[in-house]
PDB file of N, CA and C in Angstrom:
ATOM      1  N   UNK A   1       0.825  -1.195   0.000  1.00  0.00           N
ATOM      2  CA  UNK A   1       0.000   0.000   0.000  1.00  0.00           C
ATOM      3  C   UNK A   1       0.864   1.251   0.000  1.00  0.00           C
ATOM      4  N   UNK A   2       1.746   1.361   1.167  1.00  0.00           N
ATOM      5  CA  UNK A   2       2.555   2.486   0.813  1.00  0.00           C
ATOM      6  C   UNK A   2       3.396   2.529  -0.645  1.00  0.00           C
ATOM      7  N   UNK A   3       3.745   1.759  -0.830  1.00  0.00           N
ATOM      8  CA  UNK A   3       4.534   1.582  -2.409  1.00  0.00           C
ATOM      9  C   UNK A   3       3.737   2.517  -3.355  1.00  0.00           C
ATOM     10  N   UNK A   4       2.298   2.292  -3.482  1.00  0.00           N
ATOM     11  CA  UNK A   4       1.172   2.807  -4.226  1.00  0.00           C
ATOM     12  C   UNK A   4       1.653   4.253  -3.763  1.00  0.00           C
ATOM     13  N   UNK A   5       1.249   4.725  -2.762  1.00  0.00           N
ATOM     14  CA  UNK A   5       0.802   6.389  -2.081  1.00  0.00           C
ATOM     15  C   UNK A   5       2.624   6.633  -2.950  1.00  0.00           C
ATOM     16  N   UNK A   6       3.379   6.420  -2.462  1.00  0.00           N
ATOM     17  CA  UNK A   6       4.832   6.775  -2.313  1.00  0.00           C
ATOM     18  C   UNK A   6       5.726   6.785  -4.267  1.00  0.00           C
ATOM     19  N   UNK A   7       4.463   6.507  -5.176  1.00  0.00           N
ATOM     20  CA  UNK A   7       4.643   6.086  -6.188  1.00  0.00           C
ATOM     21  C   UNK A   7       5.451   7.315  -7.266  1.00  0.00           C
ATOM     22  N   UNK A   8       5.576   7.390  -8.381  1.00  0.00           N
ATOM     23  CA  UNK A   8       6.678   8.467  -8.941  1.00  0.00           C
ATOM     24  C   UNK A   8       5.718   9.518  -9.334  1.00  0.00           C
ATOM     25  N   UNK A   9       4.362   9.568  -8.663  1.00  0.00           N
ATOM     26  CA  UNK A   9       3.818  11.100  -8.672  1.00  0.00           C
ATOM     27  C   UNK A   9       4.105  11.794  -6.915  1.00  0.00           C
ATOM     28  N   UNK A  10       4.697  11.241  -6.667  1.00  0.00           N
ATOM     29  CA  UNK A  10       4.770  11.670  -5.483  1.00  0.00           C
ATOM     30  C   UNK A  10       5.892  13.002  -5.062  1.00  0.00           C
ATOM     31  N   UNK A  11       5.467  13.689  -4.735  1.00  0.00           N
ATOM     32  CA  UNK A  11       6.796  15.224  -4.802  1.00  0.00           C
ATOM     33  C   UNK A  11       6.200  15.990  -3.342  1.00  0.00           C
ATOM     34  N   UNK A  12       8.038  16.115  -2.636  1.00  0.00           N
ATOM     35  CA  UNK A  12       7.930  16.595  -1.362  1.00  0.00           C
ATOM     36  C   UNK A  12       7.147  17.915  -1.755  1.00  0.00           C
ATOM     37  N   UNK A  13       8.216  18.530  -2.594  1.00  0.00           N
ATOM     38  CA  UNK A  13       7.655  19.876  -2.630  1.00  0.00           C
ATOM     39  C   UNK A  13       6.386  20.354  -3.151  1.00  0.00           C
ATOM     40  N   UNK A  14       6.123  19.401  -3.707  1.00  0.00           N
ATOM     41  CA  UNK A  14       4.483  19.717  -4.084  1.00  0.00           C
ATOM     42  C   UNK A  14       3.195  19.738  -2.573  1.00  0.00           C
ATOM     43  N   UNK A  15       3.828  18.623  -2.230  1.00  0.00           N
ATOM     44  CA  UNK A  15       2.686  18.091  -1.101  1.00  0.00           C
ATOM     45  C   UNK A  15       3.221  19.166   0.329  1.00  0.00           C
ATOM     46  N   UNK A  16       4.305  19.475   0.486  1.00  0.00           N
ATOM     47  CA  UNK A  16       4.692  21.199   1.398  1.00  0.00           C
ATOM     48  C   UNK A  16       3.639  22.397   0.775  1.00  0.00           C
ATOM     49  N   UNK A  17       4.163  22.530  -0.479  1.00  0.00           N
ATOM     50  CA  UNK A  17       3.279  23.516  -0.824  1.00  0.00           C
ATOM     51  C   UNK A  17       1.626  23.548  -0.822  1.00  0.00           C
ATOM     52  N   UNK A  18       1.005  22.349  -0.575  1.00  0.00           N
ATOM     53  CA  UNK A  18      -0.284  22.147  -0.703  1.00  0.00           C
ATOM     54  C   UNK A  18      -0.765  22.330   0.716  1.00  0.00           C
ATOM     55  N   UNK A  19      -0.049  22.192   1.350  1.00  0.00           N
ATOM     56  CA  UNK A  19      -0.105  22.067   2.741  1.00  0.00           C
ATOM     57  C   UNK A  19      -0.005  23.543   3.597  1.00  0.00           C
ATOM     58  N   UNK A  20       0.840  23.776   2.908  1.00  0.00           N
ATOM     59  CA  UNK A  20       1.698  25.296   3.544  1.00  0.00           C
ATOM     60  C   UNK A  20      -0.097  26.409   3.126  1.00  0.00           C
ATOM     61  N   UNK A  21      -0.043  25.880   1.910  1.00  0.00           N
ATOM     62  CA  UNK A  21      -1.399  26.610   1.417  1.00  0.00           C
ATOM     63  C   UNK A  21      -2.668  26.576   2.170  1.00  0.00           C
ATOM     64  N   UNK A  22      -2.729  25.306   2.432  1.00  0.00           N
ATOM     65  CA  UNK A  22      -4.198  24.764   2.976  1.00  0.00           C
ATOM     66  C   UNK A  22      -3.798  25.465   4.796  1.00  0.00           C
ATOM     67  N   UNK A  23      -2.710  25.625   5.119  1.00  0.00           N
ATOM     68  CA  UNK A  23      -2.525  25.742   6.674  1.00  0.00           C
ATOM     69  C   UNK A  23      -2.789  27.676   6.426  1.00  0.00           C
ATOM     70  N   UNK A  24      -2.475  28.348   5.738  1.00  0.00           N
ATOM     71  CA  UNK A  24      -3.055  29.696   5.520  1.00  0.00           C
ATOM     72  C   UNK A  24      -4.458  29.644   5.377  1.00  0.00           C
ATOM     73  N   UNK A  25      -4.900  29.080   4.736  1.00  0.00           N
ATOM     74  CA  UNK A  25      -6.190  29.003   4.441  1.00  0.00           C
ATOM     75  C   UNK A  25      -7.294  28.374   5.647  1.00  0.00           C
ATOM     76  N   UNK A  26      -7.100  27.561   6.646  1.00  0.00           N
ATOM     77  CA  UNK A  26      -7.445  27.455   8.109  1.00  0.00           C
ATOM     78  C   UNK A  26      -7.177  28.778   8.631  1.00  0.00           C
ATOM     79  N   UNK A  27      -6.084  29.248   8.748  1.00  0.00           N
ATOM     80  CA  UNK A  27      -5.882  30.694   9.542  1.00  0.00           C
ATOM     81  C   UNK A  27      -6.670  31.502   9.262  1.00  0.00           C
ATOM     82  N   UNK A  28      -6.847  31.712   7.993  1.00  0.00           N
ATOM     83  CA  UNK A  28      -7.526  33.111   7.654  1.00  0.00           C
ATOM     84  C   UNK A  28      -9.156  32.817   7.722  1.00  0.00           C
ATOM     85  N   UNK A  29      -9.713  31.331   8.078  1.00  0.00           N
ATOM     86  CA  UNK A  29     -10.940  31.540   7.795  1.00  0.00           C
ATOM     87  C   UNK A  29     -10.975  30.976   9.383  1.00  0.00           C
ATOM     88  N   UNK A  30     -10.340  30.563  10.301  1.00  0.00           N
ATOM     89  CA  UNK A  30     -10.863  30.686  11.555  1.00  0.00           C
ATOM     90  C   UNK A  30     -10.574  32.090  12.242  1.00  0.00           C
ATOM     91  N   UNK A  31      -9.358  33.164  11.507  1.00  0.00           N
ATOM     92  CA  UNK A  31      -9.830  34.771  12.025  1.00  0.00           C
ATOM     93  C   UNK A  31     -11.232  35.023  11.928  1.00  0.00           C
ATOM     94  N   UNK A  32     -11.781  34.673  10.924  1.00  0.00           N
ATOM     95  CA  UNK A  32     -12.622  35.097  10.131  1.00  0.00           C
ATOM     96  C   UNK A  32     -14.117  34.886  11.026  1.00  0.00           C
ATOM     97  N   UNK A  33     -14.069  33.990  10.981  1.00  0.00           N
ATOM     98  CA  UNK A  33     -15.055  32.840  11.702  1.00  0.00           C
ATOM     99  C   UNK A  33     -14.704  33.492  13.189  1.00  0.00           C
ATOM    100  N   UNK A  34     -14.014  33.803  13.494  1.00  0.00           N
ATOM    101  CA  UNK A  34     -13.341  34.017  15.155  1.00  0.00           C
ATOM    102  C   UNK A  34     -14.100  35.712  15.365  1.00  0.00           C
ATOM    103  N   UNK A  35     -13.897  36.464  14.478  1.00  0.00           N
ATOM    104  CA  UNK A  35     -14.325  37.712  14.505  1.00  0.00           C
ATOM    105  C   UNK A  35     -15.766  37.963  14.197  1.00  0.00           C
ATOM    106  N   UNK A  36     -16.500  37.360  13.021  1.00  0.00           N
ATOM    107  CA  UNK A  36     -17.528  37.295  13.219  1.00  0.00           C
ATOM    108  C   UNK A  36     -18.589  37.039  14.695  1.00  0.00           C
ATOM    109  N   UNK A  37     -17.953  35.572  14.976  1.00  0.00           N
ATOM    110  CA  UNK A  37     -18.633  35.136  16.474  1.00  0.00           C
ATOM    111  C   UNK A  37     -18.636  36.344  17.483  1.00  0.00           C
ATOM    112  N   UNK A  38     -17.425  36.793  17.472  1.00  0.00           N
ATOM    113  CA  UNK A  38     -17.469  37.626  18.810  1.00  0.00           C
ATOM    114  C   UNK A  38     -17.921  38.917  18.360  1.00  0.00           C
ATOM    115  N   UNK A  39     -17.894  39.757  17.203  1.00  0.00           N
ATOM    116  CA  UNK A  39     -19.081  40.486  16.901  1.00  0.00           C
ATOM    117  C   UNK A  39     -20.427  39.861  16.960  1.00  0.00           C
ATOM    118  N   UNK A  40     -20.837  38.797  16.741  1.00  0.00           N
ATOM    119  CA  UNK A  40     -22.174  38.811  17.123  1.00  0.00           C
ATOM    120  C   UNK A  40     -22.657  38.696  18.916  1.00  0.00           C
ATOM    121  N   UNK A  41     -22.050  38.118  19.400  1.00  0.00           N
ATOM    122  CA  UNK A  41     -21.999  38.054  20.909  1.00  0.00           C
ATOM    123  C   UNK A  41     -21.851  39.392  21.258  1.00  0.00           C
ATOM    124  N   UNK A  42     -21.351  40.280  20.853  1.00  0.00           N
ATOM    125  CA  UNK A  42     -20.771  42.121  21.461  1.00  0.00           C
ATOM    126  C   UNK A  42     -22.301  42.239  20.968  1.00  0.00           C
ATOM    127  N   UNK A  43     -22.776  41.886  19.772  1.00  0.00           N
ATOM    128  CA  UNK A  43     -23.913  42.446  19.264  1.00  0.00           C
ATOM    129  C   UNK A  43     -25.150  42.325  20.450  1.00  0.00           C
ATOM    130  N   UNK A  44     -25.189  40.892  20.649  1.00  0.00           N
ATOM    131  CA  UNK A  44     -26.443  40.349  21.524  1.00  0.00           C
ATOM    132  C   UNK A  44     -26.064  41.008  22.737  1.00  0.00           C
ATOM    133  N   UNK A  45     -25.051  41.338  23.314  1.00  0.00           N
ATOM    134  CA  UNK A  45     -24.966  41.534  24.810  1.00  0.00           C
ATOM    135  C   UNK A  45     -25.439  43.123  24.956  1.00  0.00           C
ATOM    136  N   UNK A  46     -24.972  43.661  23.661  1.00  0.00           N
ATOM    137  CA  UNK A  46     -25.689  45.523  23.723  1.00  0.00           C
ATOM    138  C   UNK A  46     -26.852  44.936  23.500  1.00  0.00           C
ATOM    139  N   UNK A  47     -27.785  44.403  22.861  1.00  0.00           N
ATOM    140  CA  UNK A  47     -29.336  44.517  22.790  1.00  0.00           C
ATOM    141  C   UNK A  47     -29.705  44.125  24.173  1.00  0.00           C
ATOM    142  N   UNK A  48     -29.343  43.348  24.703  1.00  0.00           N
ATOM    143  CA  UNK A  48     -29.704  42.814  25.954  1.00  0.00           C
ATOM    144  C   UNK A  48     -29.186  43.847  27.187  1.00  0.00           C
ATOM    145  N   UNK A  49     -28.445  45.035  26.816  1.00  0.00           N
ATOM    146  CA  UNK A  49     -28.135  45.528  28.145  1.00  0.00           C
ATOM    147  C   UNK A  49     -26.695  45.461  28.773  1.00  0.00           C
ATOM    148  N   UNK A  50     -26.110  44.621  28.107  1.00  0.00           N
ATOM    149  CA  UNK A  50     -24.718  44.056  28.814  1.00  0.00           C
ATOM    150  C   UNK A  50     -25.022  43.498  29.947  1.00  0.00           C
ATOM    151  N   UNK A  51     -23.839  43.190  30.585  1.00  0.00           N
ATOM    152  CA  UNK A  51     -23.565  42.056  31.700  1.00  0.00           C
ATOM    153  C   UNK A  51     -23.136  42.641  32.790  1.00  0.00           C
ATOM    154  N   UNK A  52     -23.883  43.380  34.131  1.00  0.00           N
ATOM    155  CA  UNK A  52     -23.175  44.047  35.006  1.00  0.00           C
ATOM    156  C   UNK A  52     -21.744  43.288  35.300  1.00  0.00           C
ATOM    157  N   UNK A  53     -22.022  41.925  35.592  1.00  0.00           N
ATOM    158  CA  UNK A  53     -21.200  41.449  36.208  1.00  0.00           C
ATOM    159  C   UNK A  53     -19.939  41.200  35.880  1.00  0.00           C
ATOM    160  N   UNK A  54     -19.705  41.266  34.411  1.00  0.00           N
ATOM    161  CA  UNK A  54     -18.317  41.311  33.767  1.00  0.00           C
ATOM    162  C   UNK A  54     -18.215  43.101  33.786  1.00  0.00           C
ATOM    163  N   UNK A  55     -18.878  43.415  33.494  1.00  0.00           N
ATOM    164  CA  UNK A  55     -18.036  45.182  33.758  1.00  0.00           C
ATOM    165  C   UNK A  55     -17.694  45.533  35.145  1.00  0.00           C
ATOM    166  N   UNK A  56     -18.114  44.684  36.058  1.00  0.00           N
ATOM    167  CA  UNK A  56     -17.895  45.162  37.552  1.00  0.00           C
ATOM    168  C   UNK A  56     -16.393  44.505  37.547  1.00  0.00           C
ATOM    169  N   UNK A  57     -16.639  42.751  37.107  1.00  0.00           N
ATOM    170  CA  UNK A  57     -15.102  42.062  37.535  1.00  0.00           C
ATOM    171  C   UNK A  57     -13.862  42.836  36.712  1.00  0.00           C
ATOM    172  N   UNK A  58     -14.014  43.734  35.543  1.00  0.00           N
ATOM    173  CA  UNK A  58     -12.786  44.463  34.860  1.00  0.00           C
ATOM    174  C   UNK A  58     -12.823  45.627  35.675  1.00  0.00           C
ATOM    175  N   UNK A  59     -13.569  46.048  36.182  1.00  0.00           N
ATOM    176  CA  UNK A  59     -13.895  47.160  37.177  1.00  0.00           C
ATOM    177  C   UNK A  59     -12.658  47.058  38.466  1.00  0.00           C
ATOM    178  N   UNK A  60     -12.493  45.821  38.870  1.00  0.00           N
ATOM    179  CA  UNK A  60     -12.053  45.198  40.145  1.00  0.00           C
ATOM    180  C   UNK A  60     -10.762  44.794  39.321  1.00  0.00           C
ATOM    181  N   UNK A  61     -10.756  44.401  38.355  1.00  0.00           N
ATOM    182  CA  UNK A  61      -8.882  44.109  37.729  1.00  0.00           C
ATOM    183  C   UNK A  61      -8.399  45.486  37.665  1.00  0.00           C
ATOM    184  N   UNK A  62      -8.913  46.417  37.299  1.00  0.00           N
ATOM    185  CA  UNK A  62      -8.448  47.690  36.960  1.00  0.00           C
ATOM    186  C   UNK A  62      -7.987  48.183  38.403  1.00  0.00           C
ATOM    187  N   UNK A  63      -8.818  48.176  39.371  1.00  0.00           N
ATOM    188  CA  UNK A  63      -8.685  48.400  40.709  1.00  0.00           C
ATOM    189  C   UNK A  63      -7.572  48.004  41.233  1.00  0.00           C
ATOM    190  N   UNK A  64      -7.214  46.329  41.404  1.00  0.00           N
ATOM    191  CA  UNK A  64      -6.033  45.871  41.167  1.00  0.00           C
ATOM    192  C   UNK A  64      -4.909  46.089  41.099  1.00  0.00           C
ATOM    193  N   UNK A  65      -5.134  46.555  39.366  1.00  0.00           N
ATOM    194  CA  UNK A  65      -3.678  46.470  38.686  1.00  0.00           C
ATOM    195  C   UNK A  65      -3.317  48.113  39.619  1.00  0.00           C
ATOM    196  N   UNK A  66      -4.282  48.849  39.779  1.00  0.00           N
ATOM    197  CA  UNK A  66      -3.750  50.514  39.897  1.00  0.00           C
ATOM    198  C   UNK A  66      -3.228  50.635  41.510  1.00  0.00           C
ATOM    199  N   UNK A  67      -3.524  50.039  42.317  1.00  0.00           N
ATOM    200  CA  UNK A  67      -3.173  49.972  43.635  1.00  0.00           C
ATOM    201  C   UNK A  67      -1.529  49.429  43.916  1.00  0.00           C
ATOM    202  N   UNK A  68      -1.630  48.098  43.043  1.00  0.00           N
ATOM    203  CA  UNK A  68      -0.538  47.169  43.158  1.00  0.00           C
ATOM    204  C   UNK A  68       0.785  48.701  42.802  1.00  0.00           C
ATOM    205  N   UNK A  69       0.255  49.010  41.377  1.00  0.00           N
ATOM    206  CA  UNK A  69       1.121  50.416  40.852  1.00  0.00           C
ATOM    207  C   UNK A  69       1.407  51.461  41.798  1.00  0.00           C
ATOM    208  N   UNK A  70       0.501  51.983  42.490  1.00  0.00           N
ATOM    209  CA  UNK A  70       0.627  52.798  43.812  1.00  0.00           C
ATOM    210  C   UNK A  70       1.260  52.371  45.013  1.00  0.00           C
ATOM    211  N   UNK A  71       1.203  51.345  45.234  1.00  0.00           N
ATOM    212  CA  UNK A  71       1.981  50.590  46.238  1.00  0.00           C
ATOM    213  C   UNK A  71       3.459  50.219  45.561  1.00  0.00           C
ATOM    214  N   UNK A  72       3.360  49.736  44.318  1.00  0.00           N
ATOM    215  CA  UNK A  72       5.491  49.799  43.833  1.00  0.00           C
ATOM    216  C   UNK A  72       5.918  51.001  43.772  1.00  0.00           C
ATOM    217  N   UNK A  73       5.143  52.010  43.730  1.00  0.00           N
ATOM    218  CA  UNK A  73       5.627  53.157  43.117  1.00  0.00           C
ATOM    219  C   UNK A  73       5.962  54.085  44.844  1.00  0.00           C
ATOM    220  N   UNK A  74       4.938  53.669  45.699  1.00  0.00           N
ATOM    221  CA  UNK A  74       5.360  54.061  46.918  1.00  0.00           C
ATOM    222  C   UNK A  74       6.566  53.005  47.586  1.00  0.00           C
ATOM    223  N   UNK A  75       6.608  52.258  47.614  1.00  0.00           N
ATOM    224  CA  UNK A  75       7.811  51.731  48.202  1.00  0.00           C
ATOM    225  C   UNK A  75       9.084  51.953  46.983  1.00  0.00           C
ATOM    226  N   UNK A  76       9.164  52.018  46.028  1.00  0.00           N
ATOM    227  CA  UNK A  76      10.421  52.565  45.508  1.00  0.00           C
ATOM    228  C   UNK A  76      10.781  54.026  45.914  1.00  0.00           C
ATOM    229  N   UNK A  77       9.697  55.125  46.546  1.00  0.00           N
ATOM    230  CA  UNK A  77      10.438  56.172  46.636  1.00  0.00           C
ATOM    231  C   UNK A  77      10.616  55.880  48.546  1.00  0.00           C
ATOM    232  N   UNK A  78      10.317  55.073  48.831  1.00  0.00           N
ATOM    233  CA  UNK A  78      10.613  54.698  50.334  1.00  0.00           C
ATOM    234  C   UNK A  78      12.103  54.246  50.603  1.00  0.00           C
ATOM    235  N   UNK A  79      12.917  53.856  49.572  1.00  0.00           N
ATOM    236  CA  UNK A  79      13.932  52.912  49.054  1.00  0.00           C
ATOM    237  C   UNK A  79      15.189  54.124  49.020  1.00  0.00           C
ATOM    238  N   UNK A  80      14.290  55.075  48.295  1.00  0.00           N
ATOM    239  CA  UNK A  80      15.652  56.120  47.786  1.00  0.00           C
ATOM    240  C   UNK A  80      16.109  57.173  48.964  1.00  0.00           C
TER     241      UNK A  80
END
């Protein structure tokens, strides 16, 4: 069986290039597919109002990240 597949039509560089092709061609249509979805989800969540509860939890990362910053930024001038 392999003898058959492996036969004198067989070319590395052909079957790279078919490949190399077909692996762009997944990429660009799962961006694709990837961006659509999450525009429609952004879409449904404005008709519906949004989600308090995810704007509160980025609410609370933001909180977070800015304290942690206030606190390095106060102990480095504690340092000097």
């Amino acid at each position: 069986m392999v003898g058959t597949v492996v036969g004198s039509n067989f070319s590395v560089k052909k079957t790279l290039a078919a490949n190399f092709i077909a692996g762009i061609g997944w990429g660009v249509g799962a961006t694709i597919g990837l961006a659509f979805f999450l525009s429609l989800v952004t879409w449904i969540f404005a008709q519906l109002g949004g989600i308090p509860v995810i704007g509160r939890w980025f609410v609370e990362g933001i909180n977070v990240t800015n304290n942690a910053r206030e606190l390095k930024d106060a102990n480095s001038r504690l340092d000097r």
